[in-house]
Protein backbone atom coordinates (compact mmCIF):
# COMPACT_ATOMS: atom_id res chain seq x y z
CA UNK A 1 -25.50 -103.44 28.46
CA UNK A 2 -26.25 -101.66 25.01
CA UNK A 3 -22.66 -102.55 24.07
CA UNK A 4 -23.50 -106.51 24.52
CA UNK A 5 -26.78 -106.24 22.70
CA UNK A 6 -24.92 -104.85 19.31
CA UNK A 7 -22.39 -107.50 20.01
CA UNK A 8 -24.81 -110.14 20.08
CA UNK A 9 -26.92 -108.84 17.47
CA UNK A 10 -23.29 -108.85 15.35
CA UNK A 11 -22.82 -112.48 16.31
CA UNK A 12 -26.15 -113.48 15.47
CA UNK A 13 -26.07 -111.79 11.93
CA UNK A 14 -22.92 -113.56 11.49
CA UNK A 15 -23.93 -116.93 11.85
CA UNK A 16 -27.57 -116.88 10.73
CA UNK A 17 -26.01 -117.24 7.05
CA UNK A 18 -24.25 -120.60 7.91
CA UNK A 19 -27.11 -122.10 9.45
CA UNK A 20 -29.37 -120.86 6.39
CA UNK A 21 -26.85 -122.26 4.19
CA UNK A 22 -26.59 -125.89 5.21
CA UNK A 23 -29.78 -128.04 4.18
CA UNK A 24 -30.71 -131.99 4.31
CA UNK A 25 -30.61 -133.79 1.52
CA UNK A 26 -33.18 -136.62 1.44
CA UNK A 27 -34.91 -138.57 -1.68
CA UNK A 28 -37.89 -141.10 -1.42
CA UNK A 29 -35.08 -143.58 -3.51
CA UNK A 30 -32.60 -143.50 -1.09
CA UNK A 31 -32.58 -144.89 2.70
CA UNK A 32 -30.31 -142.00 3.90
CA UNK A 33 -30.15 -138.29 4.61
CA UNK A 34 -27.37 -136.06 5.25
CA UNK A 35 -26.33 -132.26 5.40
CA UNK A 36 -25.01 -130.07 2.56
CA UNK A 37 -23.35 -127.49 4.05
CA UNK A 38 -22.94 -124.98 1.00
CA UNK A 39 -25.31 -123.86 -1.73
CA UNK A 40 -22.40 -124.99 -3.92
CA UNK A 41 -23.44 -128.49 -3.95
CA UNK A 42 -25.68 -129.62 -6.45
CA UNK A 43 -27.26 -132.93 -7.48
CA UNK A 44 -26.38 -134.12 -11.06
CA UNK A 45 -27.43 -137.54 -10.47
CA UNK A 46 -30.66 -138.18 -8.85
CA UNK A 47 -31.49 -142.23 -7.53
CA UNK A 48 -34.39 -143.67 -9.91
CA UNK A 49 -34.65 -147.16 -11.09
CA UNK A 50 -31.75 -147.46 -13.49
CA UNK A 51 -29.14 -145.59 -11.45
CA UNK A 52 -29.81 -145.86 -7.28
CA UNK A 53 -26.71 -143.95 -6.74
CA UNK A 54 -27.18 -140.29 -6.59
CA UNK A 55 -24.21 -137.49 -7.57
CA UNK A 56 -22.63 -134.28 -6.52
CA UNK A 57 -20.05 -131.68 -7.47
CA UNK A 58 -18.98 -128.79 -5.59
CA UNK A 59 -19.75 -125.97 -8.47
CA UNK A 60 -17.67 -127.95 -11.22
CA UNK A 61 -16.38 -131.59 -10.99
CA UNK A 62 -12.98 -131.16 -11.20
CA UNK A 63 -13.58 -128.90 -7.66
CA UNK A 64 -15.45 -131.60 -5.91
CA UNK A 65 -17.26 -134.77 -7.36
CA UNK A 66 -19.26 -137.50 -4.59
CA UNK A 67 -20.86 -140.72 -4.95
CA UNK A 68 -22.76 -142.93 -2.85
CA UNK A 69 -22.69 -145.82 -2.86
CA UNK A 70 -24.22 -148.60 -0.72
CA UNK A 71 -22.16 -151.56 -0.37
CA UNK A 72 -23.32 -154.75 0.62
CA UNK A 73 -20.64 -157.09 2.60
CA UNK A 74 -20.31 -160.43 3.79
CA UNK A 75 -21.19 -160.51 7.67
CA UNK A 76 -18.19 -159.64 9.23
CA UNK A 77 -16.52 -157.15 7.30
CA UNK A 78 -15.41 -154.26 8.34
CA UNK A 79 -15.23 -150.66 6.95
CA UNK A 80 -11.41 -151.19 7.11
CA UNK A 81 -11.24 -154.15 5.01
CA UNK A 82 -13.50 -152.74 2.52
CA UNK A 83 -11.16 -149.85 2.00
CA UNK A 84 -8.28 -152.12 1.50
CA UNK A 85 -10.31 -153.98 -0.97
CA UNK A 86 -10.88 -150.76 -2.90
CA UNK A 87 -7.70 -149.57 -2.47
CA UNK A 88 -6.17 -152.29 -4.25
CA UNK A 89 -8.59 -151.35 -7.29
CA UNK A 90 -7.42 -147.45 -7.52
CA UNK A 91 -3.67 -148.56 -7.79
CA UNK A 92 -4.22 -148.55 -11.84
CA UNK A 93 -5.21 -145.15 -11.72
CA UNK A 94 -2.60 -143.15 -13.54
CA UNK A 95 -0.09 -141.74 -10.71
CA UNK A 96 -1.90 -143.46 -8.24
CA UNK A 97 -0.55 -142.88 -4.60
CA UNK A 98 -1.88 -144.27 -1.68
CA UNK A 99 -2.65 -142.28 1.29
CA UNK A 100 -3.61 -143.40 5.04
CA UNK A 101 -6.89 -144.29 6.30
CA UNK A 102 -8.09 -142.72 9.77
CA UNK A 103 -10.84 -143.96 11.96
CA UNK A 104 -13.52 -141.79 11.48
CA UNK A 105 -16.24 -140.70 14.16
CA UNK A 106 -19.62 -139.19 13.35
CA UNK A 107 -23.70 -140.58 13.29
CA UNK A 108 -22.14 -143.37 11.77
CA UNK A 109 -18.48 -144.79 12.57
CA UNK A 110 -16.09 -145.91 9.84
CA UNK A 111 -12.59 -145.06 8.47
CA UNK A 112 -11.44 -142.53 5.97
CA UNK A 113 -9.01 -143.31 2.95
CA UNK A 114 -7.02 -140.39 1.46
CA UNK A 115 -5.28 -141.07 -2.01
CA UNK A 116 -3.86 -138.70 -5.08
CA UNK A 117 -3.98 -139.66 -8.87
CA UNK A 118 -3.26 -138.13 -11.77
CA UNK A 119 -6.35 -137.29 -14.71
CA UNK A 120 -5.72 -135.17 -17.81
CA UNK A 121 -2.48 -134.31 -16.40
CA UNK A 122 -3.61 -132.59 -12.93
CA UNK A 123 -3.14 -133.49 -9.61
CA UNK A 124 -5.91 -135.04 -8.20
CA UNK A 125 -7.12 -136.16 -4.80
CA UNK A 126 -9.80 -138.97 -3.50
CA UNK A 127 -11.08 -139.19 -0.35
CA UNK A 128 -14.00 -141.82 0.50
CA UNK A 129 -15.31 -142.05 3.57
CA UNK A 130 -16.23 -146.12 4.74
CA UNK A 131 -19.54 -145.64 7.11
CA UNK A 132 -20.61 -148.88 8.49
CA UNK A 133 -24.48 -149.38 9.72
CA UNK A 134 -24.65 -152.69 10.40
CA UNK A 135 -22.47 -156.07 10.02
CA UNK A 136 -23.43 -156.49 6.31
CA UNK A 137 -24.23 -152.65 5.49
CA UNK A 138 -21.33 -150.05 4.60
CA UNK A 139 -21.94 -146.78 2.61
CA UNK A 140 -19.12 -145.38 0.27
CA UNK A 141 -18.85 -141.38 0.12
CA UNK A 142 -16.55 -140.96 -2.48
CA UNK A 143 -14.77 -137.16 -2.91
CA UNK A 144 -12.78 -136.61 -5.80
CA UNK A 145 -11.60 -133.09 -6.99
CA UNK A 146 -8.37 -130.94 -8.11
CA UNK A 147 -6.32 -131.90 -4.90
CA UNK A 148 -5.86 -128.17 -3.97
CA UNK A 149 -9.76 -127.62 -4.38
CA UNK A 150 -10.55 -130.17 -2.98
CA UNK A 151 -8.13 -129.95 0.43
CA UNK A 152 -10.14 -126.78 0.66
CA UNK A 153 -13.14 -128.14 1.52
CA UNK A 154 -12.06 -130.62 3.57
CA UNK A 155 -14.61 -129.60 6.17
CA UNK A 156 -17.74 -129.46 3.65
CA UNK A 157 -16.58 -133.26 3.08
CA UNK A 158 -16.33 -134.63 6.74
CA UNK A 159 -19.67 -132.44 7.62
CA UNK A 160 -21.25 -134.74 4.96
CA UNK A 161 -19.97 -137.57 5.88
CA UNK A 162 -20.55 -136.73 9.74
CA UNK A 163 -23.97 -136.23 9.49
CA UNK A 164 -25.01 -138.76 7.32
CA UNK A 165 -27.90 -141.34 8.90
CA UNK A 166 -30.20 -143.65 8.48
CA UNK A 167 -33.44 -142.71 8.10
């Protein structure tokens, strides 16, 4: 009995840090909310007037970078064909190569596009999750970061992108 109360006291300590560290991000200028999941996130960009779409990076840019951006589509379109669209943009990125996209599954449902590129001479790697809330209504989360940095927190980006909602 005493042996399964240090145990659980153990497991508690242990994940009371992880909960703590994850908070919502929310802003009066912005019709969304979602989780960070690290203390290593911060805001650069906040929405106003001039610039709606807020920014991230994950300690330093070239580690993680996101936008968000909400994309407004003709009735009809889906999150798939809007990441073909914007695939065919990113092919003049300097050692652009495309990756695949993957149906993605979370609050809201969409697909995710993986590519690589090259800037200043490092490898670099994009992912941007395609959320779709409605027939007209699909938000961009766009990752970019050194592609070994940003592999690394592959799970900070789909927890982002998983619990992202409406509000």
């Amino acid at each position: 009995m005493r042996r399964s109360l240090v145990i659980a006291s153990v497991l508690i300590g242990l994940m009371a840090p992880l909960a703590l560290a994850q908070q919502l991000y929310s802003h009066p200028n912005v019709d969304y909310t979602f989780e960070i999941p690290s203390p290593t996130w911060k805001a650069i960009q906040q929405p106003e007037a001039a610039q709606e779409h807020p920014e991230f990076v994950y300690g330093d840019r070239l580690d993680g970078y996101l936008t968000i951006r909400k994309e407004i589509v003709e009735a009809g379109t889906t999150a798939s064909q809007l990441a073909e669209r914007d695939q065919v943009k990113l092919r003049c990125l300097p050692g652009f190569v495309e990756g695949k996209e993957e149906a993605f599954n979370g609050r809201l449902d969409g697909v995710t596009v993986s590519y690589e590129f090259v800037r200043t001479g490092k490898p670099m790697l994009g992912r941007t999750y395609y959320l779709q809330v409605d027939p007209r209504t699909i938000y961009a989360l766009r990752f970019t970061g050194l592609r070994d940095k940003l592999s690394r927190i592959r799970n900070q980006t789909d927890l982002i992108a998983r619990t992202f909602k409406i509000k």
